[in-house]
Every structure is written in structure tokens, then in C-alpha cells.
Protein backbone atom coordinates (compact mmCIF):
# COMPACT_ATOMS: atom_id res chain seq x y z
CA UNK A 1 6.60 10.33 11.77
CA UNK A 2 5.84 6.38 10.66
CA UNK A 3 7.59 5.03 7.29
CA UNK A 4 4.17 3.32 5.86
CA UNK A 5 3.95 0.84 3.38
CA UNK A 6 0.65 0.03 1.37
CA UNK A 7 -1.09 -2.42 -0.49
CA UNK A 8 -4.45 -2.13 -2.22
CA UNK A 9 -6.89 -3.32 -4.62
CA UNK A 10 -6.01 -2.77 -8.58
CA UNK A 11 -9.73 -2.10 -9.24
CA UNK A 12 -8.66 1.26 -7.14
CA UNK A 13 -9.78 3.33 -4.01
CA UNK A 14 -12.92 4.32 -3.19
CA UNK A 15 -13.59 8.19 -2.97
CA UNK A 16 -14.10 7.66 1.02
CA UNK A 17 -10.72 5.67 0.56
CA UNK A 18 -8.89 8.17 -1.24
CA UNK A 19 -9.80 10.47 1.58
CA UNK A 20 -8.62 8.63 4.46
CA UNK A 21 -5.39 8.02 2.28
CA UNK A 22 -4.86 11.59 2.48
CA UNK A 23 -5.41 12.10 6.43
CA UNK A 24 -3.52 9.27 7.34
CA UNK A 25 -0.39 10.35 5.08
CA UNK A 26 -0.07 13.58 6.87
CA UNK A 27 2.22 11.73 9.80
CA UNK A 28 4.06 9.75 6.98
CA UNK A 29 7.46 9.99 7.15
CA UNK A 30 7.69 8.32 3.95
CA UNK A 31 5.90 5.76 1.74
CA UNK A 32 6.38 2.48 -0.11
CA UNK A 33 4.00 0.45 -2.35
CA UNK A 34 3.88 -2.28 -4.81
CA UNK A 35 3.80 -0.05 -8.26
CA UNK A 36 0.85 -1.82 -9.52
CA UNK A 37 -2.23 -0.03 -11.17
CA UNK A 38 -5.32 0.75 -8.87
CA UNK A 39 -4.92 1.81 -5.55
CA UNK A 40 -0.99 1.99 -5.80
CA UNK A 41 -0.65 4.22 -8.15
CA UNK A 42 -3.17 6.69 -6.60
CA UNK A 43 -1.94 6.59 -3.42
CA UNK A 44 1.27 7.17 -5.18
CA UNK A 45 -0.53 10.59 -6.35
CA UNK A 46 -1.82 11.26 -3.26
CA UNK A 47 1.82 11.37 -1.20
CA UNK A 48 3.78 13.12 -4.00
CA UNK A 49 1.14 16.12 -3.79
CA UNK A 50 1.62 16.11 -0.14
CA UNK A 51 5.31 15.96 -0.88
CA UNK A 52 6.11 12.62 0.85
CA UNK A 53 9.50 10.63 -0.36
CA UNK A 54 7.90 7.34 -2.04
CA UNK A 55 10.12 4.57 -2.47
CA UNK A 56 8.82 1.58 -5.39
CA UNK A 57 9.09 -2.49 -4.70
CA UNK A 58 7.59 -3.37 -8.70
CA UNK A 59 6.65 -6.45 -9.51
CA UNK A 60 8.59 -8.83 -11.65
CA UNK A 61 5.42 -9.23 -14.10
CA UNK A 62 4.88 -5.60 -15.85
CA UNK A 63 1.26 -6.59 -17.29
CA UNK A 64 -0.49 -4.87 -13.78
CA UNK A 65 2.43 -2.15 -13.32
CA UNK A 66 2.00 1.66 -13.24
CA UNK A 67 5.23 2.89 -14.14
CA UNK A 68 4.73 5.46 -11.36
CA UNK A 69 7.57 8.44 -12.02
CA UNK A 70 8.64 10.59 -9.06
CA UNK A 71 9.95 8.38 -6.90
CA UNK A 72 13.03 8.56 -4.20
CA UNK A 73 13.96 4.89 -5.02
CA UNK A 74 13.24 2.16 -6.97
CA UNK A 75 13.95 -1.31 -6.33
CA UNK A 76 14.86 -4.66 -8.37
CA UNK A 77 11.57 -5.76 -9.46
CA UNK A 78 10.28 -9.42 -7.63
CA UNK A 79 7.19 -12.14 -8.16
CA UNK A 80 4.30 -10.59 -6.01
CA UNK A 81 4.50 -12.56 -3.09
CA UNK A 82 8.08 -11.82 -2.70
CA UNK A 83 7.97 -7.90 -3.41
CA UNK A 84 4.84 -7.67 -1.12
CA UNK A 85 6.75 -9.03 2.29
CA UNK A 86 9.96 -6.55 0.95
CA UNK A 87 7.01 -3.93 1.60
CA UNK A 88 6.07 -5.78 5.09
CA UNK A 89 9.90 -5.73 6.49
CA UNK A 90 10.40 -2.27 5.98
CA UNK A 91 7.48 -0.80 7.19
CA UNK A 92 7.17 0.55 10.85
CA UNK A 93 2.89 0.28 9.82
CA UNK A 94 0.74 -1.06 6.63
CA UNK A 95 -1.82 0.87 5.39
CA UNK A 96 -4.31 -1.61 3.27
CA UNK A 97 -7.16 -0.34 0.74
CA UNK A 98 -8.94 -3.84 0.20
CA UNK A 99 -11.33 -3.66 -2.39
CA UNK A 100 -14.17 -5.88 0.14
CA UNK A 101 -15.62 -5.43 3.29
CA UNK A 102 -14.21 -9.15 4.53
CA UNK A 103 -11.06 -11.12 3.83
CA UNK A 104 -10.32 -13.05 1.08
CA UNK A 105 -8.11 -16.14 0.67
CA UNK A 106 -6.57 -15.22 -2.77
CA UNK A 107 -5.94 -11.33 -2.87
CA UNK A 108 -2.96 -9.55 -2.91
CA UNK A 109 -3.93 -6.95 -0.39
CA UNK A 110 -5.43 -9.65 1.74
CA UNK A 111 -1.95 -12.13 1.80
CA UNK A 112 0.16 -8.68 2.75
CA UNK A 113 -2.38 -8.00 5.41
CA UNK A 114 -1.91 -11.98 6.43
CA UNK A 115 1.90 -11.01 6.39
CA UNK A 116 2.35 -8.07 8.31
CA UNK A 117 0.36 -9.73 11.09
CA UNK A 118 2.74 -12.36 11.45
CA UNK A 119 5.34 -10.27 11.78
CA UNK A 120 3.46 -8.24 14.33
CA UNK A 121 3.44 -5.01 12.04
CA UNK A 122 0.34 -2.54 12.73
CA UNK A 123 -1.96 -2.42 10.44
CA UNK A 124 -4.65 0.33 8.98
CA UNK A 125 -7.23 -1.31 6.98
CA UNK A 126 -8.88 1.49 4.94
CA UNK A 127 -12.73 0.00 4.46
CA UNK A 128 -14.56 0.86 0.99
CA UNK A 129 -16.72 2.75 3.30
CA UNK A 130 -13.97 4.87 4.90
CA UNK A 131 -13.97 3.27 8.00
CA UNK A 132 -10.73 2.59 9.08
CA UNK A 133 -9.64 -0.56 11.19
CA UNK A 134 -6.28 -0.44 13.36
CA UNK A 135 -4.69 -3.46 14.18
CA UNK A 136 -1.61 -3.75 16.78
């Protein structure tokens, strides 16, 4: 079972997204994400109905937050950048719902993707398209 951490896009998942999100979640031992609206807080969705402990890093800014209830643990709220390599450290792999088919320099998503690869994390990038990407 893999403790996962996830970042996404706060436009939200695709519906090939959101299905992947549920396949991959199936070996989850548990799940963390950044409590922001979007992709966070339905991925959020997705583990609690398959009855996954979820664990919150919020941001320090509430303006983008989802207030997601149900949750094992919650942590001090951070700036972005901060709260998004909290999610990196304690992660054995990131899944990442971008919200483009390439990289981009200022994202979110993108800079926690940029993260976890320095730190040698493995990544799943979840495509628009459902294609999955996984990087070791």
C-alpha cells in the first residue's frame, strides 16, 4: 500500500481524470492534498468514498480553499510553495492532475511536480486525456 500525495489543477479533473483517480487510489494506503478547490477537493471525494484516511496541508490564503470535512488530520495552514513540498516529504509517490498536456513554468501542480523530482519521489502524472505518465 503507497501513502500518495496529490496536487492538481483548481479548474478541476477531467472525467478521464477522475477515473484514473479512482483506479490508482485502490493501492492507497492513505492520501494527502493541498485543500484547495478543483482537483483537490474531488479527489478528496473520490478517497473518502473508497474509504481512504486523507490527511489536509491548507494553504495559508483561504480565497482558493475547499474546506474539505472528513479528514484524519489537518495541518497548520502554510503559503503554497511551502505547504506543497510538506505534501512532497511525506509522500512515498505524487499523483499530479495538471490541467495541460505540457509543463508550465508558473503552476502549482507543475512546481510540486518540479519538487518531487528533486527529491527523487515517483511521480503519476494523470493527463487530461487519461493517460497516465510514471516517473521514477
Amino acid at each position: 500500500m503507497i501513502r500518495f500525495g496529490f496536487t492538481g489543477t483548481r479548474a478541476g479533473m477531467t472525467e478521464r481524470q477522475r477515473m484514473r483517480m479512482e483506479w490508482l487510489l485502490q493501492i492507497a494506503l492513505d492520501f494527502r492534498h493541498g485543500d484547495c478547490v478543483g482537483a483537490d477537493a474531488e479527489a478528496h471525494e473520490i478517497a473518502r468514498n473508497l474509504g481512504i484516511p486523507t490527511d489536509i496541508h491548507p494553504p495559508s490564503r483561504p480565497e482558493l480553499r475547499a474546506f474539505c470535512q472528513g479528514f484524519r488530520n489537518i495541518y497548520p495552514p502554510k503559503p503554497y510553495l511551502l505547504r506543497n513540498e510538506d505534501i512532497v516529504m511525506v509522500c512515498d509517490e505524487l499523483i499530479a492532475v495538471p490541467g495541460g498536456m505540457r509543463e508550465e513554468k508558473r503552476s502549482g501542480t507543475w512546481q510540486t511536480i518540479r519538487s518531487a523530482r528533486r527529491r527523487g519521489v515517483p511521480i503519476w502524472i494523470v493527463w487530461p486525456n487519461g493517460h497516465i505518465s510514471m516517473e521514477r
